[in-house]
PDB file of N, CA and C in Angstrom:
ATOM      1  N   UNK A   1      -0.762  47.469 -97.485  1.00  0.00           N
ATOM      2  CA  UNK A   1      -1.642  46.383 -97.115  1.00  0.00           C
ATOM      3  C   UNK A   1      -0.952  45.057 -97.436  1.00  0.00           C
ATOM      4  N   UNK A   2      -1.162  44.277 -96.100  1.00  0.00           N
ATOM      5  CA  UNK A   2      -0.617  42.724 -96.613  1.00  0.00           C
ATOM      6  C   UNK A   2      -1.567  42.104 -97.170  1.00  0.00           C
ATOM      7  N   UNK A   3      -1.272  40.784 -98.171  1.00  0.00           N
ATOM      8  CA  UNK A   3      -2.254  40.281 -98.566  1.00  0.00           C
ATOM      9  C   UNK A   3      -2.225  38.512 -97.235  1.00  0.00           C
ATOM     10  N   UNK A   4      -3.620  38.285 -97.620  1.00  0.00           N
ATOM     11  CA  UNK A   4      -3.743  37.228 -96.669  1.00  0.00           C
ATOM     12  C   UNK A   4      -2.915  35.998 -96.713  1.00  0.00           C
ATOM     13  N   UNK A   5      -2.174  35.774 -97.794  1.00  0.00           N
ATOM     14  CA  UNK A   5      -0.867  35.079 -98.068  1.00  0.00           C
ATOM     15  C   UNK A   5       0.439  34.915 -97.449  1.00  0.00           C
ATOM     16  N   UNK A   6       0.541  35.829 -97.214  1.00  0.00           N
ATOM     17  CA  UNK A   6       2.017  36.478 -96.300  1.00  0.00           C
ATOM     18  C   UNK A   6       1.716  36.641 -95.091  1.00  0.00           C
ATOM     19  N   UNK A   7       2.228  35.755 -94.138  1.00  0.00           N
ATOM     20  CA  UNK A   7       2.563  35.720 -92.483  1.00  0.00           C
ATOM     21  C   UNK A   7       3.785  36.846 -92.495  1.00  0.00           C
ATOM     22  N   UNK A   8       3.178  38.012 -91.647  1.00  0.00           N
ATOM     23  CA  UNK A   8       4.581  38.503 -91.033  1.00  0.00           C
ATOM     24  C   UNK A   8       4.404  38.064 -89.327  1.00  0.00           C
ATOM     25  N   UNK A   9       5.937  37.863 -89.274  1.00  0.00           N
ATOM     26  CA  UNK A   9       6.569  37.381 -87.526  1.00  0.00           C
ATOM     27  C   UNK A   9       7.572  38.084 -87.524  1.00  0.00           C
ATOM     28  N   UNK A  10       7.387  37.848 -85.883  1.00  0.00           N
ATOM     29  CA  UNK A  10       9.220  38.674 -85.467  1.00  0.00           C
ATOM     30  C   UNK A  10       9.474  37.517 -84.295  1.00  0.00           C
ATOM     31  N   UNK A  11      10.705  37.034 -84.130  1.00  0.00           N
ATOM     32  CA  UNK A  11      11.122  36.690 -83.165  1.00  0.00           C
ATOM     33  C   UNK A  11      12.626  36.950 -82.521  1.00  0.00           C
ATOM     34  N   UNK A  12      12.887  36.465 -81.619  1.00  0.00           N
ATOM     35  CA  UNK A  12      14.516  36.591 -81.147  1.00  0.00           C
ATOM     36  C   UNK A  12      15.419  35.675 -81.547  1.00  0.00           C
ATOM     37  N   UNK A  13      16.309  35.337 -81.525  1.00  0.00           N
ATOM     38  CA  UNK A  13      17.436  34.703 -81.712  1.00  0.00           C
ATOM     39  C   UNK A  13      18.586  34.880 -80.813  1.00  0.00           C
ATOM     40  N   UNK A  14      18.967  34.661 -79.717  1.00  0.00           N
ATOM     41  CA  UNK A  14      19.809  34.697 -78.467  1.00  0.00           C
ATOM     42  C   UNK A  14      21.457  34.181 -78.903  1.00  0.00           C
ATOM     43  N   UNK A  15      21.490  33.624 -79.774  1.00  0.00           N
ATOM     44  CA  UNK A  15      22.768  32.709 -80.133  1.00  0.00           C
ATOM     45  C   UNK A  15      23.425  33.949 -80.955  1.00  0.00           C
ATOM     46  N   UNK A  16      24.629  33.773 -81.422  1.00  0.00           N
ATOM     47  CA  UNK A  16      25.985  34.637 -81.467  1.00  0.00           C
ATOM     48  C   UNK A  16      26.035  34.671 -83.118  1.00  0.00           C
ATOM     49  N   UNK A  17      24.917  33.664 -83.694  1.00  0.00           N
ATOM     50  CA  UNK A  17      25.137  33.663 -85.586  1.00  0.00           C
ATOM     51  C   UNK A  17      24.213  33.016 -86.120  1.00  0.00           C
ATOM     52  N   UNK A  18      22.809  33.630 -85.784  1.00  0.00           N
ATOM     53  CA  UNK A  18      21.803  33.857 -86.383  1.00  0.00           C
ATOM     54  C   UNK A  18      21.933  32.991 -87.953  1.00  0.00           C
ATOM     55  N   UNK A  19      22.611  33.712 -88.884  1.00  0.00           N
ATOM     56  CA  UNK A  19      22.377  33.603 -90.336  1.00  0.00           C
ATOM     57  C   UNK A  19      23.634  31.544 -90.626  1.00  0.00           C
ATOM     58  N   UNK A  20      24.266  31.856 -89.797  1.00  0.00           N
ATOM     59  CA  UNK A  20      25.132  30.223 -89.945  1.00  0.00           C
ATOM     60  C   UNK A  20      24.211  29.114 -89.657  1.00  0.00           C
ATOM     61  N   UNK A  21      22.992  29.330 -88.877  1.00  0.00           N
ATOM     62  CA  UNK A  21      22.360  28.433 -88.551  1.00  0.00           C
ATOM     63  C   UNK A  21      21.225  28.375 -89.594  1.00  0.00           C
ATOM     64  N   UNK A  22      21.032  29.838 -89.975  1.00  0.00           N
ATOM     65  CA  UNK A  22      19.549  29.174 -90.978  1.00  0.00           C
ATOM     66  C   UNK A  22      20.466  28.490 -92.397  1.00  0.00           C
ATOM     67  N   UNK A  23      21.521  28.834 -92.678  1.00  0.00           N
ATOM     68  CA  UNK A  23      22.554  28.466 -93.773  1.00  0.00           C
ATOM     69  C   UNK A  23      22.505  26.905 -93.405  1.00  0.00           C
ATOM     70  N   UNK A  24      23.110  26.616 -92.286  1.00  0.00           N
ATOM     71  CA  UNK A  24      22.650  25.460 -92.251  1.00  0.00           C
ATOM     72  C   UNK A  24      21.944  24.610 -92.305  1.00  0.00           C
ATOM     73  N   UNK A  25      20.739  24.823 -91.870  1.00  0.00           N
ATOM     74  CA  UNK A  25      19.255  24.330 -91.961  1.00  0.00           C
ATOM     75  C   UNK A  25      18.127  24.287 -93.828  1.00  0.00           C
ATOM     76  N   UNK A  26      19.266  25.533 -93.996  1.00  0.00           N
ATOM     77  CA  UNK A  26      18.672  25.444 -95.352  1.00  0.00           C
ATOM     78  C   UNK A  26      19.305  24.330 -96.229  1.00  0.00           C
ATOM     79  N   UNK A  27      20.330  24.012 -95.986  1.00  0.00           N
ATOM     80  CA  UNK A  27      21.331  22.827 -96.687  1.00  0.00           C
ATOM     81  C   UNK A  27      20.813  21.932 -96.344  1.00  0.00           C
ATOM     82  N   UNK A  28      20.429  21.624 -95.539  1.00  0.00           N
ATOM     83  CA  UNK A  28      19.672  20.131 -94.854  1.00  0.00           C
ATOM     84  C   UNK A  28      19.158  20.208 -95.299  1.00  0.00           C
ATOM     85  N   UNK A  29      17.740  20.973 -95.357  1.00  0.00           N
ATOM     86  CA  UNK A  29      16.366  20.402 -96.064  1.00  0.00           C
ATOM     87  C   UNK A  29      16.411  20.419 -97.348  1.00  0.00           C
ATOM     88  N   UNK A  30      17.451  21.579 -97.793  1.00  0.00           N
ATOM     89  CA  UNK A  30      17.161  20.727 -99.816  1.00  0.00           C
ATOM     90  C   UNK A  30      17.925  19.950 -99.485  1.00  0.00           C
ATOM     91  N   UNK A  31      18.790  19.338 -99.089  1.00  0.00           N
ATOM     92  CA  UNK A  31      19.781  17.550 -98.892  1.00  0.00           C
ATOM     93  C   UNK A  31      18.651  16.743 -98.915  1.00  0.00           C
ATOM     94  N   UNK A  32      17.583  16.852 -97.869  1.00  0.00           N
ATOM     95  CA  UNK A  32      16.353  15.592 -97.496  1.00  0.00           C
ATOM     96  C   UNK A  32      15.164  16.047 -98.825  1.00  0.00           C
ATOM     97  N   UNK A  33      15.243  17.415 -99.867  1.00  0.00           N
ATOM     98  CA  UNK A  33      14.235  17.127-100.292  1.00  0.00           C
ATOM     99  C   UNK A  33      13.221  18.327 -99.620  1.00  0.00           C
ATOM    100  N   UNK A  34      12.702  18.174 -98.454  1.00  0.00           N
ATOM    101  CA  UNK A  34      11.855  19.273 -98.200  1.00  0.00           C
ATOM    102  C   UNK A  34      11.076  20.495 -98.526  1.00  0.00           C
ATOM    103  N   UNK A  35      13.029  21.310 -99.278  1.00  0.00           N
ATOM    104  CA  UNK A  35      12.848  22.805 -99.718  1.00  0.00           C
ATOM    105  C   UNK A  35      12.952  22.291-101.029  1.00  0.00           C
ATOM    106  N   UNK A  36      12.826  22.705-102.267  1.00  0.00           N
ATOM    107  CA  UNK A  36      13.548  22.499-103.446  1.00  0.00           C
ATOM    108  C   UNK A  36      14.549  23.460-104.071  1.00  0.00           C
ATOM    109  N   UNK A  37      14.415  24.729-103.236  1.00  0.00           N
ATOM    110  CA  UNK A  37      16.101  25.527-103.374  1.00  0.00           C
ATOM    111  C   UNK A  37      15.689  26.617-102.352  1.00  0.00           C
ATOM    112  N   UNK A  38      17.109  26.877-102.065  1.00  0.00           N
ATOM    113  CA  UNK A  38      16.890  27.940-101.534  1.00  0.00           C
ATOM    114  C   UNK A  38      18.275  29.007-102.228  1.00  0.00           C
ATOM    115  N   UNK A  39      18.196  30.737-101.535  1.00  0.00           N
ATOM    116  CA  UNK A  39      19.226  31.492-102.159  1.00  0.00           C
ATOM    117  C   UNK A  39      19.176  32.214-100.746  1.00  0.00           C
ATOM    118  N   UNK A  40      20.524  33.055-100.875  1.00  0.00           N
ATOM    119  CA  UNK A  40      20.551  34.465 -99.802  1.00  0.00           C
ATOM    120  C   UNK A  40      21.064  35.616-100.797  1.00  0.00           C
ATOM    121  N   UNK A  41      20.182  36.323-100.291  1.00  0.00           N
ATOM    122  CA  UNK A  41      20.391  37.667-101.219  1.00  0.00           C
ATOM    123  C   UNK A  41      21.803  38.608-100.722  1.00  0.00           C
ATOM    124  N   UNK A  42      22.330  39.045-101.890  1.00  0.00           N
ATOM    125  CA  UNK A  42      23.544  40.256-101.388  1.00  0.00           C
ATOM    126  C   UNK A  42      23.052  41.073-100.487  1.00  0.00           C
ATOM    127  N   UNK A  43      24.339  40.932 -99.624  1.00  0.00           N
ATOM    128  CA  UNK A  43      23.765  42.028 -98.336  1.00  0.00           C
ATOM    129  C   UNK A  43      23.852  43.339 -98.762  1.00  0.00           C
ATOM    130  N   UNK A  44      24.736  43.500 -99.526  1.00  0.00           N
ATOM    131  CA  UNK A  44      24.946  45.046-100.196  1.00  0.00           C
ATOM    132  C   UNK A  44      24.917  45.023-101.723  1.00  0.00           C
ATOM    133  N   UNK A  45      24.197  45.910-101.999  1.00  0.00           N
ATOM    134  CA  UNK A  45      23.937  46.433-103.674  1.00  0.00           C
ATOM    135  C   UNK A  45      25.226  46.438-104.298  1.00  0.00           C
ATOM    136  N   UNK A  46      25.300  46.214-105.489  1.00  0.00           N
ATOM    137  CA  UNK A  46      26.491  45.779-106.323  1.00  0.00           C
ATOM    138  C   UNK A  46      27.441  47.550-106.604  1.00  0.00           C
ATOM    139  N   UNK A  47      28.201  48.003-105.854  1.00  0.00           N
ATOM    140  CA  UNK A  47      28.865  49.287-106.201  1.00  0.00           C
ATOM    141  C   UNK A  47      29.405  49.713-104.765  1.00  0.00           C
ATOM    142  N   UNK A  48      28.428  49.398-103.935  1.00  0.00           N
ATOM    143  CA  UNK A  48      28.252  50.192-102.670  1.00  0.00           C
ATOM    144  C   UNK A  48      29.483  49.113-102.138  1.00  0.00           C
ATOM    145  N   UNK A  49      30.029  50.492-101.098  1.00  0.00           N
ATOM    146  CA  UNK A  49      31.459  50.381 -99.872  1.00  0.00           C
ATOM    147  C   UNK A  49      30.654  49.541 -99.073  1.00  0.00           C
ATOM    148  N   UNK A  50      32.041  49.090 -98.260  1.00  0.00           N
ATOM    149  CA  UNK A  50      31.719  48.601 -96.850  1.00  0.00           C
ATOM    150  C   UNK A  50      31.172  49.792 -96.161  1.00  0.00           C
ATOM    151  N   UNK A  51      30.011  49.056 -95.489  1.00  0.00           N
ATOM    152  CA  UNK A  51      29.557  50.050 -94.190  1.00  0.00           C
ATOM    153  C   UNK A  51      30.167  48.931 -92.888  1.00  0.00           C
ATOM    154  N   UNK A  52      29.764  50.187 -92.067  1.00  0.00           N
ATOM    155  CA  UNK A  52      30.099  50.236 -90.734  1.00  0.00           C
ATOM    156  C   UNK A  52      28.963  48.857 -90.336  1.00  0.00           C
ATOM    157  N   UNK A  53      28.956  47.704 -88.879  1.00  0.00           N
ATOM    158  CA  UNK A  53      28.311  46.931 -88.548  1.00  0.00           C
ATOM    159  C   UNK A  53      27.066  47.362 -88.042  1.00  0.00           C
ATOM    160  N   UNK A  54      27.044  48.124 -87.377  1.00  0.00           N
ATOM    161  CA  UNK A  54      25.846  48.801 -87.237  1.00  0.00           C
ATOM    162  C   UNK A  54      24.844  49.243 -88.005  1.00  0.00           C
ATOM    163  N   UNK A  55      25.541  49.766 -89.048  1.00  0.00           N
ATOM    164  CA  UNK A  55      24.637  50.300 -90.378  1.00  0.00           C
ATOM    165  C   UNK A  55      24.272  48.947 -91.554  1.00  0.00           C
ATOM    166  N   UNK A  56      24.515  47.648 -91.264  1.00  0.00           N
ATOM    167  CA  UNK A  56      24.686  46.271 -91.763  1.00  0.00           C
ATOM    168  C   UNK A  56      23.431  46.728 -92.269  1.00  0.00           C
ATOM    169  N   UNK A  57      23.291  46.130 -93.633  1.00  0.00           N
ATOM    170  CA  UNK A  57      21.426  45.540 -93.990  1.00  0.00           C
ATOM    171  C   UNK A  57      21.269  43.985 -93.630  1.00  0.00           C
ATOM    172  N   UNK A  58      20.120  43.825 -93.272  1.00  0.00           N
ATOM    173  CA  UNK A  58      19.222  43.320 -92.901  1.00  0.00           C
ATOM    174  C   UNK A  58      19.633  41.695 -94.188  1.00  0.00           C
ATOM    175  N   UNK A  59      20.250  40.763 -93.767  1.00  0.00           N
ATOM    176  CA  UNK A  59      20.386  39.158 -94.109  1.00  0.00           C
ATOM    177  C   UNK A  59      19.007  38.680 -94.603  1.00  0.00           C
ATOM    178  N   UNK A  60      18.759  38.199 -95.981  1.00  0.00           N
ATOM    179  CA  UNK A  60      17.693  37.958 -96.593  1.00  0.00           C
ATOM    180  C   UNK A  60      17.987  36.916 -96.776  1.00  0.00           C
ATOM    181  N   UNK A  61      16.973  35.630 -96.811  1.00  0.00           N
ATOM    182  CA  UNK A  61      17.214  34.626 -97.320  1.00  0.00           C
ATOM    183  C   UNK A  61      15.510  34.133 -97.909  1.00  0.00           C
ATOM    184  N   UNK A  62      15.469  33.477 -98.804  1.00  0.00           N
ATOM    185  CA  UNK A  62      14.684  32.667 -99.441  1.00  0.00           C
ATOM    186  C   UNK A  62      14.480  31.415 -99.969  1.00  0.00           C
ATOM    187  N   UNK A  63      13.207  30.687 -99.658  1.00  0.00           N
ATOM    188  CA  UNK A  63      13.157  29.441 -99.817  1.00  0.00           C
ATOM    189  C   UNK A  63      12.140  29.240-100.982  1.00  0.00           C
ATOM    190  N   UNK A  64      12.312  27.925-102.209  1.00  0.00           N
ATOM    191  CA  UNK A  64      10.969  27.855-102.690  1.00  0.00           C
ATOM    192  C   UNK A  64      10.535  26.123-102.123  1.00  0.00           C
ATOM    193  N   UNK A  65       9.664  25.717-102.398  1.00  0.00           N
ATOM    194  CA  UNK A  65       9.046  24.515-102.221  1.00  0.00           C
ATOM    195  C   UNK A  65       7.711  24.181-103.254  1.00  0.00           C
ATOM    196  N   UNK A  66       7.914  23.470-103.403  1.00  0.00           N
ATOM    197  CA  UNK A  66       6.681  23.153-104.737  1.00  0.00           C
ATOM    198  C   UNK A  66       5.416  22.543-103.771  1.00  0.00           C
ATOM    199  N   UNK A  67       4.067  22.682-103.729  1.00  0.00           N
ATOM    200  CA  UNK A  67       3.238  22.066-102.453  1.00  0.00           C
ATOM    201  C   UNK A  67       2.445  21.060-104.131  1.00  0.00           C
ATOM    202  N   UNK A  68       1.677  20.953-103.895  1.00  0.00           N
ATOM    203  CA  UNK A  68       0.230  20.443-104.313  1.00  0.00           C
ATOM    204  C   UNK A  68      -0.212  21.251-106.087  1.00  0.00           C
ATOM    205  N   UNK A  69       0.446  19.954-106.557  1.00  0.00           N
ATOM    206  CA  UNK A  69       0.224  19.995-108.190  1.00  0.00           C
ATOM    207  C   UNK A  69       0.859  21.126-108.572  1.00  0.00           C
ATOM    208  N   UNK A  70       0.575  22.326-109.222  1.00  0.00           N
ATOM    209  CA  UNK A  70       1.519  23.467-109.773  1.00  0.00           C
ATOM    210  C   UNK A  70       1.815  24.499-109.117  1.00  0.00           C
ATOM    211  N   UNK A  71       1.466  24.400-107.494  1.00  0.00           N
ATOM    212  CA  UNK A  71       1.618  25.343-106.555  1.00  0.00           C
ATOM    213  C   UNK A  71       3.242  25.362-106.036  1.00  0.00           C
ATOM    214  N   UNK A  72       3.681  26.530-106.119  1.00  0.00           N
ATOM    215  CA  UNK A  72       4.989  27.243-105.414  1.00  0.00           C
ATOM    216  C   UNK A  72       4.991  28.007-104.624  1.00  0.00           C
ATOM    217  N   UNK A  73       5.241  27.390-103.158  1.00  0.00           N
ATOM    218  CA  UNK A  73       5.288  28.476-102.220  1.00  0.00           C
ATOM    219  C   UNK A  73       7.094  28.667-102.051  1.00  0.00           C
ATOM    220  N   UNK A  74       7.176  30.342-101.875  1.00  0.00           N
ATOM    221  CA  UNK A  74       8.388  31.213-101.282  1.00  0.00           C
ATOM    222  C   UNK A  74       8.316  31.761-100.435  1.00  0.00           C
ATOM    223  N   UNK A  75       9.157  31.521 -99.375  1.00  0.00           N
ATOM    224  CA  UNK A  75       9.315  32.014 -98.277  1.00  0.00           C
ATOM    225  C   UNK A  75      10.617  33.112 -98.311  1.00  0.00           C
ATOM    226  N   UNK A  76      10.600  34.057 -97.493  1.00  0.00           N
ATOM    227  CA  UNK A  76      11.531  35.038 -97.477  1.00  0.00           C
ATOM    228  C   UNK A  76      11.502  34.948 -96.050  1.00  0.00           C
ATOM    229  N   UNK A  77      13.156  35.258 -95.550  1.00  0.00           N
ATOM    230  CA  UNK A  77      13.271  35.424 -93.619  1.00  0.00           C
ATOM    231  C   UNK A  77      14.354  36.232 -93.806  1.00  0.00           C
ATOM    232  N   UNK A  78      13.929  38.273 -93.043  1.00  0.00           N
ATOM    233  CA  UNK A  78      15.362  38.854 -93.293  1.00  0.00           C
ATOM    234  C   UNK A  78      15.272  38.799 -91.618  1.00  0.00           C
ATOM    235  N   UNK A  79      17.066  38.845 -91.374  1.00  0.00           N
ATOM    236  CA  UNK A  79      17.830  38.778 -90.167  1.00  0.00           C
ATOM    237  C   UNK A  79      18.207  40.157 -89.942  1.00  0.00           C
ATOM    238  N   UNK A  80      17.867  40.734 -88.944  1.00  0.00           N
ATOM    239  CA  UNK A  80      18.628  42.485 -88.739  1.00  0.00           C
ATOM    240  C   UNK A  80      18.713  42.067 -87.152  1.00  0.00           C
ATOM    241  N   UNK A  81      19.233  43.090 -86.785  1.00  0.00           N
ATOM    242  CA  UNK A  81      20.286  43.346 -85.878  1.00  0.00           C
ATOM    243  C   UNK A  81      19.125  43.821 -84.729  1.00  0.00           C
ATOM    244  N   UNK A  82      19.386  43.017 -83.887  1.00  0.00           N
ATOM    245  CA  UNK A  82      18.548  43.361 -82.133  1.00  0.00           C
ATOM    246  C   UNK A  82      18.736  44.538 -81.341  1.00  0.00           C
ATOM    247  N   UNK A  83      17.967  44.341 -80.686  1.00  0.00           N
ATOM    248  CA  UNK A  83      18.129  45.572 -79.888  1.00  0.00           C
ATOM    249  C   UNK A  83      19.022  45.952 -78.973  1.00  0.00           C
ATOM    250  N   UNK A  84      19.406  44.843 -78.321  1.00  0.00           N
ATOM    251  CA  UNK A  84      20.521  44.614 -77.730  1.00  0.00           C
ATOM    252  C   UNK A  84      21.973  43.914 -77.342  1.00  0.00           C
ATOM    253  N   UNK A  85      22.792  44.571 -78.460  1.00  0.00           N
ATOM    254  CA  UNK A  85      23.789  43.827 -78.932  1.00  0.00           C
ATOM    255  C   UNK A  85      23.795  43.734 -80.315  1.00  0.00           C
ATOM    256  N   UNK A  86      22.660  43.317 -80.827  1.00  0.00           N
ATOM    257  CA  UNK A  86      22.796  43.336 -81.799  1.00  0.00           C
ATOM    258  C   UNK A  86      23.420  42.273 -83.021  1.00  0.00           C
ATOM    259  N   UNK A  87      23.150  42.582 -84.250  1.00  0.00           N
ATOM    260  CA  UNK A  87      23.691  41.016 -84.941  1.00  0.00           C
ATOM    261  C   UNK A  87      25.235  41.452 -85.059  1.00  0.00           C
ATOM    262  N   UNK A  88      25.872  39.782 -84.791  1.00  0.00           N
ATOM    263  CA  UNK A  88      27.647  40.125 -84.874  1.00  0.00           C
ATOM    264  C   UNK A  88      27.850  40.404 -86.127  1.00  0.00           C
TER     265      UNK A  88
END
């Protein structure tokens, strides 16, 4: 069960590097202030081989932002691989 807190979405992304652009976007807005940090999580668990591209996990990234007096909202956005083609 989700709680009423958490929006889940899915959308597309047509462009060739998905994760360079939210990297980017995330630098901007803590630059202006907006976000107050953000992180990207290891794509692979600390031990584990290279896998194959196909078998890639899923690009995590997270944002926090402070809203209204002691409130912290976090956002999480993971990136996986399309249906067609797929992430480079």
């Amino acid at each position: 069960m989700v709680p009423p807190s958490v929006w889940l979405t899915a959308g597309r992304y047509s462009g060739t590097s998905a994760h360079d652009v939210l990297r980017r976007t995330l630098h901007r807005l803590k630059g202006s202030g907006d976000i107050d940090s953000f992180l990207e999580l290891p794509e692979e668990p600390p031990g584990a081989g290279p896998k194959p591209r196909h078998d890639a996990p899923d690009l995590v990234f997270q944002a926090r932002v402070r809203v209204d007096g002691p409130v912290t909202v976090r956002a999480r956005l993971s990136v996986g691989p399309g249906t067609g083609g797929g992430r480079p």
